[in-house]
N, C-alpha and C. Protein backbone atom coordinates (compact mmCIF):
# COMPACT_ATOMS: atom_id res chain seq x y z
N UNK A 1 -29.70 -9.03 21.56
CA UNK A 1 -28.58 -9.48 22.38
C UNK A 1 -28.03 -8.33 23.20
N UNK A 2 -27.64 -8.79 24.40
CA UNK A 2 -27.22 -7.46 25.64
C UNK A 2 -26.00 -7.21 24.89
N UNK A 3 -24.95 -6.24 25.19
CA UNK A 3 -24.07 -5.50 25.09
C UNK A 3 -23.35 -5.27 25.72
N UNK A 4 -21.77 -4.75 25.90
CA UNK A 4 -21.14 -4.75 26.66
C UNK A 4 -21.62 -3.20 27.59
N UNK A 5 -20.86 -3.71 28.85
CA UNK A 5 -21.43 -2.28 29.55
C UNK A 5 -20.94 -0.95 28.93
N UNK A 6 -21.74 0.02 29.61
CA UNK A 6 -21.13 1.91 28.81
C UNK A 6 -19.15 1.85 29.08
N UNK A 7 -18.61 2.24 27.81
CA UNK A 7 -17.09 2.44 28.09
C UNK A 7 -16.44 1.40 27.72
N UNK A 8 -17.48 0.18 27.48
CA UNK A 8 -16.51 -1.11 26.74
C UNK A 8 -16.43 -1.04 25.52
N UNK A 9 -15.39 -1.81 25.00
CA UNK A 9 -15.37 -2.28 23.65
C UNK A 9 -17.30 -3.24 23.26
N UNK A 10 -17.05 -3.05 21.98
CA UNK A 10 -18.81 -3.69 21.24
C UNK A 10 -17.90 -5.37 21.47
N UNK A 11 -19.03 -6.05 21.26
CA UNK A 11 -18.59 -7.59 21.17
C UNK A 11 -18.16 -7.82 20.14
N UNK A 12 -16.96 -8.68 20.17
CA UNK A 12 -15.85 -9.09 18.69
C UNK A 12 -16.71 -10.04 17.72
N UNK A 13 -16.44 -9.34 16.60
CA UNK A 13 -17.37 -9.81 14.95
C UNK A 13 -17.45 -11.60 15.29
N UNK A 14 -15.95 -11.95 15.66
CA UNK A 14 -16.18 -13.22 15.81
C UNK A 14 -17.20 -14.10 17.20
N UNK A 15 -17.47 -13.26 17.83
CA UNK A 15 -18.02 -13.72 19.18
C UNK A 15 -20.21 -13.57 18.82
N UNK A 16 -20.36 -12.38 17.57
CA UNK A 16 -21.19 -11.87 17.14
C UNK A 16 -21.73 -12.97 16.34
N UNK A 17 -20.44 -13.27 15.53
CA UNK A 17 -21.20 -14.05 14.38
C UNK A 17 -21.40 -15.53 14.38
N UNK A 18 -20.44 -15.50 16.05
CA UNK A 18 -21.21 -17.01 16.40
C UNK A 18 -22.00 -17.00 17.37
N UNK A 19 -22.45 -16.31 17.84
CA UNK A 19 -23.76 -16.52 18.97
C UNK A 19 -25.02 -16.30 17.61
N UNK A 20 -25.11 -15.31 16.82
CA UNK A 20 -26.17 -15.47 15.56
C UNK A 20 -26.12 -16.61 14.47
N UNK A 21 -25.52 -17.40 14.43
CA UNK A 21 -24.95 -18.73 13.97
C UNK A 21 -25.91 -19.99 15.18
N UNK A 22 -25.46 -19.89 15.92
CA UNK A 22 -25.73 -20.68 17.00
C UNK A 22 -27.29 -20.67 17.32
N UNK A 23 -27.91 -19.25 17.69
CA UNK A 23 -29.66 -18.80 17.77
C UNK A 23 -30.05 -19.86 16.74
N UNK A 24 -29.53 -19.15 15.37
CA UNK A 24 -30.14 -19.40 13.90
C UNK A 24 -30.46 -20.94 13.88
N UNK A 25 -29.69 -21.99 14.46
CA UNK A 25 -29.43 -23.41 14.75
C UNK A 25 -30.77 -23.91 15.25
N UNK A 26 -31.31 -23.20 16.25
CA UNK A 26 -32.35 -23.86 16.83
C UNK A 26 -33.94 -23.47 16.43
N UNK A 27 -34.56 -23.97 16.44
CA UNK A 27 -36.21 -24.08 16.13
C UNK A 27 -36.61 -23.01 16.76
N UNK A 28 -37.48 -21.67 16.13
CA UNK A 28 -37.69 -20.88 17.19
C UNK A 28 -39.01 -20.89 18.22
N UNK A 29 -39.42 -21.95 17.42
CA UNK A 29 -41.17 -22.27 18.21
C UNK A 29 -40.61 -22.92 19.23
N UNK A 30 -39.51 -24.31 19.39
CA UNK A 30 -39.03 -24.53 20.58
C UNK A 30 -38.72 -24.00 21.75
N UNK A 31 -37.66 -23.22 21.12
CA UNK A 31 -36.95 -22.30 22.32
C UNK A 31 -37.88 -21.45 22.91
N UNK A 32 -39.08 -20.80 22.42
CA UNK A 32 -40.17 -20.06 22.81
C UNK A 32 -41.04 -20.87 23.87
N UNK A 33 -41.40 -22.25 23.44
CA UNK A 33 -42.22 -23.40 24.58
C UNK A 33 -41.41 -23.07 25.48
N UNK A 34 -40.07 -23.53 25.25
CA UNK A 34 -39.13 -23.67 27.04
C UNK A 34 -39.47 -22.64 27.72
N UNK A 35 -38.44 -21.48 26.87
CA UNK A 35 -38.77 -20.36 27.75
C UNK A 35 -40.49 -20.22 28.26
N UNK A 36 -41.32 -20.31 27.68
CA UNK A 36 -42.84 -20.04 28.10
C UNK A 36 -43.35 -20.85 28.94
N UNK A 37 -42.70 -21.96 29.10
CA UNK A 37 -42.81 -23.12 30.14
C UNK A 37 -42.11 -22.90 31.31
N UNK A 38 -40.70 -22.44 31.50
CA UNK A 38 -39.97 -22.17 32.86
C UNK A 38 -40.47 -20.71 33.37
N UNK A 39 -40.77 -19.62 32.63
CA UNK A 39 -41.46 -18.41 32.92
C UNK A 39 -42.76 -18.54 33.88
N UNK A 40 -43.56 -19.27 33.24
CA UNK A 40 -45.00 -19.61 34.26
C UNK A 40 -45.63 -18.02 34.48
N UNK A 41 -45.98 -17.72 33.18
CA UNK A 41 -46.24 -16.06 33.37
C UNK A 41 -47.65 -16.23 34.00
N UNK A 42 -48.00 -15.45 34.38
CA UNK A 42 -49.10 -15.19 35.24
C UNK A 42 -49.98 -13.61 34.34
N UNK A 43 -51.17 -13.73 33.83
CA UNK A 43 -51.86 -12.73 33.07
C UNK A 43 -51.43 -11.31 33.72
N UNK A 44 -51.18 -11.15 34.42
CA UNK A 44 -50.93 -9.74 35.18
C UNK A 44 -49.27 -9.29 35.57
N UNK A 45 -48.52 -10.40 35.08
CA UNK A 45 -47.01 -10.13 35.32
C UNK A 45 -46.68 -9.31 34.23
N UNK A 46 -45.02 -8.63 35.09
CA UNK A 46 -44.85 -7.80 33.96
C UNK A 46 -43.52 -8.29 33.87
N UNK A 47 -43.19 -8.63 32.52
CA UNK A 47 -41.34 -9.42 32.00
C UNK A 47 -41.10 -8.18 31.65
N UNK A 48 -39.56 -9.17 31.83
CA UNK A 48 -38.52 -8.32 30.48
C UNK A 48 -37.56 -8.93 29.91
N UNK A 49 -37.84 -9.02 28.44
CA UNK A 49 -36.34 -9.89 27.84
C UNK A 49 -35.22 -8.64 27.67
N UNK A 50 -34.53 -9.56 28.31
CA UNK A 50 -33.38 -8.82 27.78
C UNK A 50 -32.63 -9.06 26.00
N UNK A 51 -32.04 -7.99 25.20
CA UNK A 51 -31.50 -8.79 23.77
C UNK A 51 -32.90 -9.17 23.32
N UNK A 52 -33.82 -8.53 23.05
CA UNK A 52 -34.80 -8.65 22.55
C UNK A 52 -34.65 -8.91 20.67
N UNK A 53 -33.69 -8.75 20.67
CA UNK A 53 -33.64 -9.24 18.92
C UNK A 53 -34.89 -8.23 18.19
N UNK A 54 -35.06 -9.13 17.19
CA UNK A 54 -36.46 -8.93 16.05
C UNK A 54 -37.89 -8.99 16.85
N UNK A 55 -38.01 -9.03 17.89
CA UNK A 55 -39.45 -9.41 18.75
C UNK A 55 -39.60 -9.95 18.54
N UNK A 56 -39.39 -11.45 17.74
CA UNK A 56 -40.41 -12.49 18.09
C UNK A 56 -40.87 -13.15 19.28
N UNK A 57 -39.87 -13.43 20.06
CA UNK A 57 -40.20 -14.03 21.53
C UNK A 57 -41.29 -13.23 22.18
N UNK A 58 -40.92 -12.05 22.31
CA UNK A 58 -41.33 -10.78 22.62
C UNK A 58 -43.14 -10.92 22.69
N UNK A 59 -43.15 -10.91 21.48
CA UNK A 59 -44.37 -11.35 20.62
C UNK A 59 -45.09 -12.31 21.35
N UNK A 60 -44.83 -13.29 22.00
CA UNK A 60 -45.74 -14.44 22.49
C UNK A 60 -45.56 -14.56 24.18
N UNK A 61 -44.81 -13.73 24.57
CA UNK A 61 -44.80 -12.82 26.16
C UNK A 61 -45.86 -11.99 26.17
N UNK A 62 -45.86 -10.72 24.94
CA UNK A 62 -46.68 -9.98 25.64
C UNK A 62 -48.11 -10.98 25.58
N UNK A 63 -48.32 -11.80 24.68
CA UNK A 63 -49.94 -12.32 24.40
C UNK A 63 -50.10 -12.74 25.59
N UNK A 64 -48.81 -13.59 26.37
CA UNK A 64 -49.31 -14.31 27.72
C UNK A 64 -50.07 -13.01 28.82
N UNK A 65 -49.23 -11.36 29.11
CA UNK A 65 -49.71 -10.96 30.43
C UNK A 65 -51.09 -10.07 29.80
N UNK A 66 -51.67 -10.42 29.48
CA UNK A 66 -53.16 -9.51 29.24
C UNK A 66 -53.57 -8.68 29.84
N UNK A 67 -53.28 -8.78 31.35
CA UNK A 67 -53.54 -7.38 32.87
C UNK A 67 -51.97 -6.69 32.57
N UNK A 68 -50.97 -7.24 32.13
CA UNK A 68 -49.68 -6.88 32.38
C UNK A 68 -48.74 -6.34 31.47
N UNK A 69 -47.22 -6.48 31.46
CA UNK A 69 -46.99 -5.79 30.42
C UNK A 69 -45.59 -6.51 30.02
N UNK A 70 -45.32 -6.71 28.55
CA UNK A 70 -44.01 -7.20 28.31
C UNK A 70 -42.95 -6.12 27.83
N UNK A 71 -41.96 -5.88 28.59
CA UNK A 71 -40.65 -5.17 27.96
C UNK A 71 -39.59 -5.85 27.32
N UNK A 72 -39.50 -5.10 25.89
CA UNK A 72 -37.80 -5.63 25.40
C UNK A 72 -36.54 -4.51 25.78
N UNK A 73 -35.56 -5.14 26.04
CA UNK A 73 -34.51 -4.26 25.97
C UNK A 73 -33.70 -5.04 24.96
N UNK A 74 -33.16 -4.02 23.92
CA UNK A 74 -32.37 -4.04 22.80
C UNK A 74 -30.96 -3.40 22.27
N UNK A 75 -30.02 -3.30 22.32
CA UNK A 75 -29.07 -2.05 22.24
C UNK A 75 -28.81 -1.73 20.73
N UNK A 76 -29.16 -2.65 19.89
CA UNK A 76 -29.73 -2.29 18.32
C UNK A 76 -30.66 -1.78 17.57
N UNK A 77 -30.33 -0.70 17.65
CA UNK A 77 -31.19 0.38 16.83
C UNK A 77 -32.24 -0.25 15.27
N UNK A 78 -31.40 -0.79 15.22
CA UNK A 78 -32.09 -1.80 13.82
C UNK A 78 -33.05 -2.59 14.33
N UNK A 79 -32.23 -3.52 14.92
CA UNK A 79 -33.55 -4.48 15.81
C UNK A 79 -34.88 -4.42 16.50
N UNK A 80 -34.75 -3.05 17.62
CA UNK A 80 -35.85 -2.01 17.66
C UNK A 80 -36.59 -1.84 17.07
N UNK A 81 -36.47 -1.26 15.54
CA UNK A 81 -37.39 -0.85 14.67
C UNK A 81 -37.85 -2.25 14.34
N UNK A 82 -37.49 -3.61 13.72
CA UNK A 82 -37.96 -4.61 13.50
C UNK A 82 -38.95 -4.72 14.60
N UNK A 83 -38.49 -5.29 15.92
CA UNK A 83 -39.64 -5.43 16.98
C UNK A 83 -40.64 -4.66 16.99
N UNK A 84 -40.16 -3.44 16.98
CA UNK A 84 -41.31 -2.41 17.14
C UNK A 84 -42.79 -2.77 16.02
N UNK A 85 -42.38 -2.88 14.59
CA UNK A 85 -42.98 -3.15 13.72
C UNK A 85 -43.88 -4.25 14.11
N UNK A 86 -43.25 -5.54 14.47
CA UNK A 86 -43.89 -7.00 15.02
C UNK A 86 -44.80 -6.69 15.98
N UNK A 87 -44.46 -6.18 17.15
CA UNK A 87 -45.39 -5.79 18.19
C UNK A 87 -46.10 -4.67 18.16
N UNK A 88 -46.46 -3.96 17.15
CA UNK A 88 -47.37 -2.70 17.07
C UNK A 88 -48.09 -2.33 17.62
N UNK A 89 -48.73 -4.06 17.45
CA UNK A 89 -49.93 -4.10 17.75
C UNK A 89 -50.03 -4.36 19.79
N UNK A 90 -49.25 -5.02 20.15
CA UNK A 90 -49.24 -5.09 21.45
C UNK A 90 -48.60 -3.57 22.32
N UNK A 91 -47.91 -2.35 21.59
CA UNK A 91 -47.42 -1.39 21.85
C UNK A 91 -48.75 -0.69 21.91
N UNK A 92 -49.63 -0.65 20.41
CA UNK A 92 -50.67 0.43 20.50
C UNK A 92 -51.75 -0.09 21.61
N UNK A 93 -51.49 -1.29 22.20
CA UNK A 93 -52.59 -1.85 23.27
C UNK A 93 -52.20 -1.33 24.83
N UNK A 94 -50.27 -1.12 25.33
CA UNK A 94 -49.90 -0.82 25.97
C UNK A 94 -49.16 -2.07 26.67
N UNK A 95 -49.37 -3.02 25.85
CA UNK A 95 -49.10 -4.71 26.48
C UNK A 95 -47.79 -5.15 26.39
N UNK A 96 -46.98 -4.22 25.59
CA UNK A 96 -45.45 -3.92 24.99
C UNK A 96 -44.15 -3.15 24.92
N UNK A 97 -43.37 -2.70 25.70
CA UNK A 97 -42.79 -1.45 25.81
C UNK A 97 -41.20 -2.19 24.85
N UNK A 98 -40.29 -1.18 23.95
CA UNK A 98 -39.39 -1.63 23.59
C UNK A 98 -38.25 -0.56 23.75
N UNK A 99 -37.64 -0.63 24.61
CA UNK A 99 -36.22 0.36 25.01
C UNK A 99 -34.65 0.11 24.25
N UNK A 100 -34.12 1.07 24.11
CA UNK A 100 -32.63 0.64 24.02
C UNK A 100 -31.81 0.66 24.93
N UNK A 101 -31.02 -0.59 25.13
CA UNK A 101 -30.07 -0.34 26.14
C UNK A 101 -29.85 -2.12 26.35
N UNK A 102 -28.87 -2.16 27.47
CA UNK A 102 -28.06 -3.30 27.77
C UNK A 102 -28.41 -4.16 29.24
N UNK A 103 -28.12 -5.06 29.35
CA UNK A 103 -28.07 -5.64 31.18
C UNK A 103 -27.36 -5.28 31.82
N UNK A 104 -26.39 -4.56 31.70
CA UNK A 104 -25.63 -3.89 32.79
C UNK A 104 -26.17 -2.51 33.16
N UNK A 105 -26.98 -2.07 32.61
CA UNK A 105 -27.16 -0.96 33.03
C UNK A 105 -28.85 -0.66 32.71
N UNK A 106 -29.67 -1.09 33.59
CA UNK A 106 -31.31 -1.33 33.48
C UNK A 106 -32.14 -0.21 34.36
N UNK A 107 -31.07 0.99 34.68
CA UNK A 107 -31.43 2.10 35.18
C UNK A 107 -32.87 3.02 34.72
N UNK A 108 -33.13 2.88 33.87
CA UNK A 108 -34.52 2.95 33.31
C UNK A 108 -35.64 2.15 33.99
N UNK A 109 -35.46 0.99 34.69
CA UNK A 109 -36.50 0.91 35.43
C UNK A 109 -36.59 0.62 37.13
N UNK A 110 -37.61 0.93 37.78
CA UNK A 110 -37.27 1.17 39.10
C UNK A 110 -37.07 -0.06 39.98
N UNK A 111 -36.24 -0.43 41.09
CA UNK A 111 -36.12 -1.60 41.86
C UNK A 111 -37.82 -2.22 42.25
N UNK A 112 -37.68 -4.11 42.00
CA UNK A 112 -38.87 -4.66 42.01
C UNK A 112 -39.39 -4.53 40.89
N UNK A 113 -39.59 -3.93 39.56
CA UNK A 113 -40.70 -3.59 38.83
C UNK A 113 -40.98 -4.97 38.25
N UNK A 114 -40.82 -6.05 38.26
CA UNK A 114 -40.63 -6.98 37.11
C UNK A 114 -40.87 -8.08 37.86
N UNK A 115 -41.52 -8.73 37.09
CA UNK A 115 -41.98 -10.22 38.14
C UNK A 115 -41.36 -11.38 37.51
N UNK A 116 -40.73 -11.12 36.45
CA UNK A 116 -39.82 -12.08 35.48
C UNK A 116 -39.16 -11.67 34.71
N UNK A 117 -37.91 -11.82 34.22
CA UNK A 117 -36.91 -11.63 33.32
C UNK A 117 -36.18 -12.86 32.95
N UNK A 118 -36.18 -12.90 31.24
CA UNK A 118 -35.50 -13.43 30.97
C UNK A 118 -34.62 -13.09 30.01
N UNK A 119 -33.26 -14.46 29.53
CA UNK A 119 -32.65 -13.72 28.49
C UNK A 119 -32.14 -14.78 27.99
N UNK A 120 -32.29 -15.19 26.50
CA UNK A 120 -31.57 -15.45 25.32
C UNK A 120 -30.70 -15.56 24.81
N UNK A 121 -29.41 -16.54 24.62
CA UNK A 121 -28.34 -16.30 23.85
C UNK A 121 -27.55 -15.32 24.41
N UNK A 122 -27.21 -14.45 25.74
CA UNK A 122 -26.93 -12.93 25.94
C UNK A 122 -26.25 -13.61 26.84
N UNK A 123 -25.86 -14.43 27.95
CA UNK A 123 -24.91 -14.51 28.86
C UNK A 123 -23.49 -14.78 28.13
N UNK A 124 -23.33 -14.95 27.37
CA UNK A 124 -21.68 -15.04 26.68
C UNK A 124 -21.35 -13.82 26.20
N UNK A 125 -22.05 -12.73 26.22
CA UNK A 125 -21.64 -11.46 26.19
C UNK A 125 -21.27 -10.85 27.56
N UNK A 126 -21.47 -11.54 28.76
CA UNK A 126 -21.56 -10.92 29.95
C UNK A 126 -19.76 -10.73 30.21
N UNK A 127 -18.89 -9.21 29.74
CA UNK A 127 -17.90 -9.23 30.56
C UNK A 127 -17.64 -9.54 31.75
N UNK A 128 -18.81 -9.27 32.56
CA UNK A 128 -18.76 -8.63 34.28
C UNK A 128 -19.93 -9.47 34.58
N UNK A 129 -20.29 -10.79 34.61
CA UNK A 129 -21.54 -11.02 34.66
C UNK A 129 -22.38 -11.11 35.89
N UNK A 130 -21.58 -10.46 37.02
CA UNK A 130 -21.76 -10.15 38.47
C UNK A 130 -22.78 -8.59 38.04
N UNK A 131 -22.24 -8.07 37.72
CA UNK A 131 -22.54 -6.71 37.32
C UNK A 131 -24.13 -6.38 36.80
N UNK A 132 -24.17 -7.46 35.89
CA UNK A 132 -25.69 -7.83 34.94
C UNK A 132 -26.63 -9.01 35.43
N UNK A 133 -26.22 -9.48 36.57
CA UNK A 133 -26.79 -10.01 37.85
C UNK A 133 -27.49 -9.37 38.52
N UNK A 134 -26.57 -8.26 39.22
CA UNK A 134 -26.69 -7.40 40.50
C UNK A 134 -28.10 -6.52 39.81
N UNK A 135 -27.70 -6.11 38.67
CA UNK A 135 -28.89 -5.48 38.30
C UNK A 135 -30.17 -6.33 37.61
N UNK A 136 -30.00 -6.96 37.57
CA UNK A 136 -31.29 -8.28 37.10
C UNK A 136 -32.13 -8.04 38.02
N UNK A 137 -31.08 -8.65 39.31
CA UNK A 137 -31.77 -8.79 40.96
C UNK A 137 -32.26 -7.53 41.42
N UNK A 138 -31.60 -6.16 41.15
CA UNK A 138 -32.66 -5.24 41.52
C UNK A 138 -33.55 -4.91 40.95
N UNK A 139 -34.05 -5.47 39.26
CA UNK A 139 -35.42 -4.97 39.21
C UNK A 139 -36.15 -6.37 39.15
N UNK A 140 -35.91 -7.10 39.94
CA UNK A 140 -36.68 -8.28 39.68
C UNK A 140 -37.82 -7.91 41.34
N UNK A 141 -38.47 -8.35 41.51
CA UNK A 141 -39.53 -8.54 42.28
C UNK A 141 -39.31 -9.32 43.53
N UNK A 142 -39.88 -9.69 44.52
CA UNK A 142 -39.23 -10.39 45.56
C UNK A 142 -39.83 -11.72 45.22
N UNK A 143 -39.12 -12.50 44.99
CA UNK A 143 -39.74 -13.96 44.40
C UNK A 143 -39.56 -14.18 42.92
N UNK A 144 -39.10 -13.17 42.15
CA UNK A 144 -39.14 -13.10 41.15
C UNK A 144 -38.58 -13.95 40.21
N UNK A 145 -38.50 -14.11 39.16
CA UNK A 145 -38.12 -15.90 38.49
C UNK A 145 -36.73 -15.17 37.15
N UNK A 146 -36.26 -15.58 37.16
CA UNK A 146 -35.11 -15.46 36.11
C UNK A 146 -34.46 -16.83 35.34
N UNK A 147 -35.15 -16.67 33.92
CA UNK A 147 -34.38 -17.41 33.19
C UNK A 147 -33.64 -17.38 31.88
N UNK A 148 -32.36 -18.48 32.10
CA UNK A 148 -31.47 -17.79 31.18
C UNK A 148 -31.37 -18.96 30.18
N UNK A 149 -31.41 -18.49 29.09
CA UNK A 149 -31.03 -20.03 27.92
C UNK A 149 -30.03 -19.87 27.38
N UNK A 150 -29.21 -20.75 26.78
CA UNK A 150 -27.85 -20.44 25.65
C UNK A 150 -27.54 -21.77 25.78
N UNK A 151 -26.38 -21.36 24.56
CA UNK A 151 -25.36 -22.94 24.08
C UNK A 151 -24.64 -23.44 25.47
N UNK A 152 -24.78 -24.71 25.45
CA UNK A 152 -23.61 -24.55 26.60
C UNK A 152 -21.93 -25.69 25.97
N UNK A 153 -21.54 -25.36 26.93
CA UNK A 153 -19.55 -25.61 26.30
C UNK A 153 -20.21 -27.38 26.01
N UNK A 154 -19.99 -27.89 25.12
CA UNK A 154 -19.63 -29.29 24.86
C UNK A 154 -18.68 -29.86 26.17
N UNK A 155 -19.48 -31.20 26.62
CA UNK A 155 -18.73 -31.73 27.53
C UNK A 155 -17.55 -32.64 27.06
N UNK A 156 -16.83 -32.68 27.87
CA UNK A 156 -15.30 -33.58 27.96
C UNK A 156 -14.17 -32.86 26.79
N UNK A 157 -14.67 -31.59 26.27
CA UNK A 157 -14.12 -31.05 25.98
C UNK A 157 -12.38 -30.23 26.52
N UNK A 158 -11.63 -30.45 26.64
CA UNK A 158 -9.94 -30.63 26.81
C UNK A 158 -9.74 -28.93 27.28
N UNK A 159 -9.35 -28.61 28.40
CA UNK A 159 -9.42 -27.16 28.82
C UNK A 159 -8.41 -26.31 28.01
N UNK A 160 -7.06 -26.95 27.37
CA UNK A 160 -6.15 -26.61 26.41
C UNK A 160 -6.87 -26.31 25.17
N UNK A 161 -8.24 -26.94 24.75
CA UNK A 161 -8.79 -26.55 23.44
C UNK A 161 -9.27 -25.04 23.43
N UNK A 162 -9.45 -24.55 22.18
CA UNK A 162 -10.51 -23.38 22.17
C UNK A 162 -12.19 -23.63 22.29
N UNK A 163 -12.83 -23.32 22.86
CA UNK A 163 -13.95 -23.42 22.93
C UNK A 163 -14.93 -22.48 22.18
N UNK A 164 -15.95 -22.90 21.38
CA UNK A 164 -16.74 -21.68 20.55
C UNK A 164 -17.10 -20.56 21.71
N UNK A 165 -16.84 -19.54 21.01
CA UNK A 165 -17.41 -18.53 21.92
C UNK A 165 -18.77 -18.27 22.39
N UNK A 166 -19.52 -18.74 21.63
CA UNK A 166 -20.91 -18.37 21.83
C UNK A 166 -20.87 -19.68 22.90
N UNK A 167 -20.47 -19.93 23.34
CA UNK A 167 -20.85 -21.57 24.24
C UNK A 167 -20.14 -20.99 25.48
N UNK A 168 -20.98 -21.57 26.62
CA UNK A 168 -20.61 -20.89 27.84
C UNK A 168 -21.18 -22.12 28.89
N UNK A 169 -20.19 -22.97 29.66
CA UNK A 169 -20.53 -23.98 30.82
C UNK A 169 -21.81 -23.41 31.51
N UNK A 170 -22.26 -24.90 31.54
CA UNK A 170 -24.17 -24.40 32.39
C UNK A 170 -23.69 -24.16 33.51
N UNK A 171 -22.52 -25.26 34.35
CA UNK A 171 -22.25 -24.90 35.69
C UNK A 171 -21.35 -23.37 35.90
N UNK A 172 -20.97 -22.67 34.81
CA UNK A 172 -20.58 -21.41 35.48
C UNK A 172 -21.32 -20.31 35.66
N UNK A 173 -22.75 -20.47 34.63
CA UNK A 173 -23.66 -19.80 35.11
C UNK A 173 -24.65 -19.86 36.29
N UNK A 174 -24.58 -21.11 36.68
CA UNK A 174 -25.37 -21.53 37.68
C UNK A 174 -24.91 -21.02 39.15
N UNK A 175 -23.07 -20.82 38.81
CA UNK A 175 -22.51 -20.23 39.81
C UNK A 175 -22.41 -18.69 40.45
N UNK A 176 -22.72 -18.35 38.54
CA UNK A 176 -22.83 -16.47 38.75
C UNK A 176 -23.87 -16.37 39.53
N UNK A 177 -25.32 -16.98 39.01
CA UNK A 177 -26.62 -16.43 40.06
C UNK A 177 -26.12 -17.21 41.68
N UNK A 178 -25.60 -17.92 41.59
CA UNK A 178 -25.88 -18.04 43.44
C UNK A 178 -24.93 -17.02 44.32
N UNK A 179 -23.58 -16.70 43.02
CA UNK A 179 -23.22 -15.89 43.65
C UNK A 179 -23.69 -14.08 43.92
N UNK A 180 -24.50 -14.53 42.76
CA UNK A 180 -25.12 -12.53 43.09
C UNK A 180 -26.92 -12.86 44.22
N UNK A 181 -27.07 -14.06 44.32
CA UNK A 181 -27.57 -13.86 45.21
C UNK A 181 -28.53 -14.35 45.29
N UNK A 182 -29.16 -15.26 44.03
CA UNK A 182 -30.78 -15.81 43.68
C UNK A 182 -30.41 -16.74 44.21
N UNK A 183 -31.70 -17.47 44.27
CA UNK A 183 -31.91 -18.81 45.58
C UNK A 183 -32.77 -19.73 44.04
N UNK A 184 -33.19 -20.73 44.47
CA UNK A 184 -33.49 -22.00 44.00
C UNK A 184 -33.04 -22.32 42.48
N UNK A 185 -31.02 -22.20 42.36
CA UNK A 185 -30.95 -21.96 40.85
C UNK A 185 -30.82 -23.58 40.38
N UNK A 186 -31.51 -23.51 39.11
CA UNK A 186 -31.88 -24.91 38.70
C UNK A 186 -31.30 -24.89 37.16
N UNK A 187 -30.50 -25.77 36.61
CA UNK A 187 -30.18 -25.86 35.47
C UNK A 187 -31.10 -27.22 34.44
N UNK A 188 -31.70 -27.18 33.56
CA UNK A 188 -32.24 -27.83 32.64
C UNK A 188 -31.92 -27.78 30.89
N UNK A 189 -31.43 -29.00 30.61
CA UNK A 189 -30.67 -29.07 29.29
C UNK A 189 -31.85 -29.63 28.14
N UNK A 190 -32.28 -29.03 27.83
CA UNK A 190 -33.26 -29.24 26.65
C UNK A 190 -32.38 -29.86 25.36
N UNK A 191 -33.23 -31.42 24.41
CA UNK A 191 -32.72 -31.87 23.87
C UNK A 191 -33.00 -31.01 22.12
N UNK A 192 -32.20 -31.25 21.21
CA UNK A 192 -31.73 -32.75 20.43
C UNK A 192 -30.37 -32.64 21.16
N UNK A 193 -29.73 -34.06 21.71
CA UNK A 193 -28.64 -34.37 22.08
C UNK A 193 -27.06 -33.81 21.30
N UNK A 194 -27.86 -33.64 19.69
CA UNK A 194 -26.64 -33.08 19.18
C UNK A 194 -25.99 -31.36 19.28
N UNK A 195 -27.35 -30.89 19.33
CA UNK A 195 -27.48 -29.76 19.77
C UNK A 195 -28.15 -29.08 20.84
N UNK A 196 -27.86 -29.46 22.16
CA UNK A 196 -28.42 -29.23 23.27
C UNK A 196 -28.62 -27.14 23.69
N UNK A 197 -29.55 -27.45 24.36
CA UNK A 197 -29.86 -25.66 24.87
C UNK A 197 -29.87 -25.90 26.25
N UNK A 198 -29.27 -25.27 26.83
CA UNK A 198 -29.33 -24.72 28.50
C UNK A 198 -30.05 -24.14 29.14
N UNK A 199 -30.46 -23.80 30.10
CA UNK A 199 -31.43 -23.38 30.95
C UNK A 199 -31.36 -22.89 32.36
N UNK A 200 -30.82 -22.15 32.62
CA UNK A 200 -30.50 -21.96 33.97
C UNK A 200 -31.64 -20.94 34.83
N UNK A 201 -32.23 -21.34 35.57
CA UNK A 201 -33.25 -20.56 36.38
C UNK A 201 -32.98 -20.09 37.76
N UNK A 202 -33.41 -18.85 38.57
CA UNK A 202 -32.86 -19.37 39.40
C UNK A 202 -34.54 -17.86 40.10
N UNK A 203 -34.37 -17.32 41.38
CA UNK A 203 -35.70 -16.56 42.41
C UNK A 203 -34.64 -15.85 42.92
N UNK A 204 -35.42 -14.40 42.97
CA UNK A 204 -34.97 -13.60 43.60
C UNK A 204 -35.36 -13.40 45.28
């Protein structure tokens, strides 16, 4: 999961322990199809998840680019070492790179490098989510595909209520990317109806 930018406060225990509550909820072979289905990796592309967790996703990215290469970014030192372990084998091939660090700050790699990025559960951490946009869009590629999954807010829900934190409106993300600048952004709500997942895509 991304992180707040350098100089912020870490994300609140309660905001933590419900976005890992919420992941834990869903099937992980599912959420892996979607994402591997809206990605449309191409053998020679090179991703990057952002909030790379434990690698598993990770794990069935790099198998897709065989010419190419999959990056995690992680800001958990713990988590790291888990992935690292999982993907060894795609690291000792070169098919795998696993960094520490956050979406606001992706200065480690150069403008364009990336022909896809996606990210996981990580937009409800976004303080500034203009910020972790702007930089998405500069290392994304020209054409490049970005997709984002998470809970989204329960509808007809009462604006006076509290809303779970880990839950974040599909239409306000749909609004961040058009406003930092991606073109064809498309939202898709993957079922069970009781527990729906979001999808927001959008081209650089």
């Amino acid at each position: 999961m991304a992180r707040a930018p350098r100089g912020s406060p870490p994300p609140a225990p309660a905001l933590l322990g419900s976005v890992i509550a919420r992941s834990a909820s869903y099937r992980p072979d599912q959420v892996a199809e979607t994402a591997l289905a809206l990605l449309a990796l191409r053998p020679e592309d090179r991703v990057l998840e952002l909030g790379c967790g434990s690698g598993r996703l990770l794990f069935r990215l790099a198998a897709r680019v065989r010419r190419g290469q999959a990056v995690g970014l992680e800001p958990s030192e713990l988590m790291l070492r888990h992935a690292r372990h999982r993907n060894r084998r795609w690291i000792t091939d070169g098919r795998a790179i696993l960094v520490g660090g956050h979406s606001a700050d992706l200065s480690a790699f150069p403008e364009r490098h990336f022909d896809a990025v996606l990210a996981v559960h990580v937009v409800c951490f976004w303080d500034e989510p203009l910020v972790d946009l702007a930089e998405i869009r500069r290392v994304l590629a020209i054409g490049g595909r970005l997709v984002l999954g998470f809970t989204p807010a329960l509808p007809g829900t009462s604006p006076g209520l509290r809303q779970d934190p880990a839950r974040v409106p599909a239409e306000r993300v749909t609004s961040w990317l058009r406003s930092a600048g991606f073109e064809d952004v498309r939202t898709h709500v993957a079922p069970p109806l009781d527990r729906p997942m979001a999808w927001v895509q959008g081209r650089r």
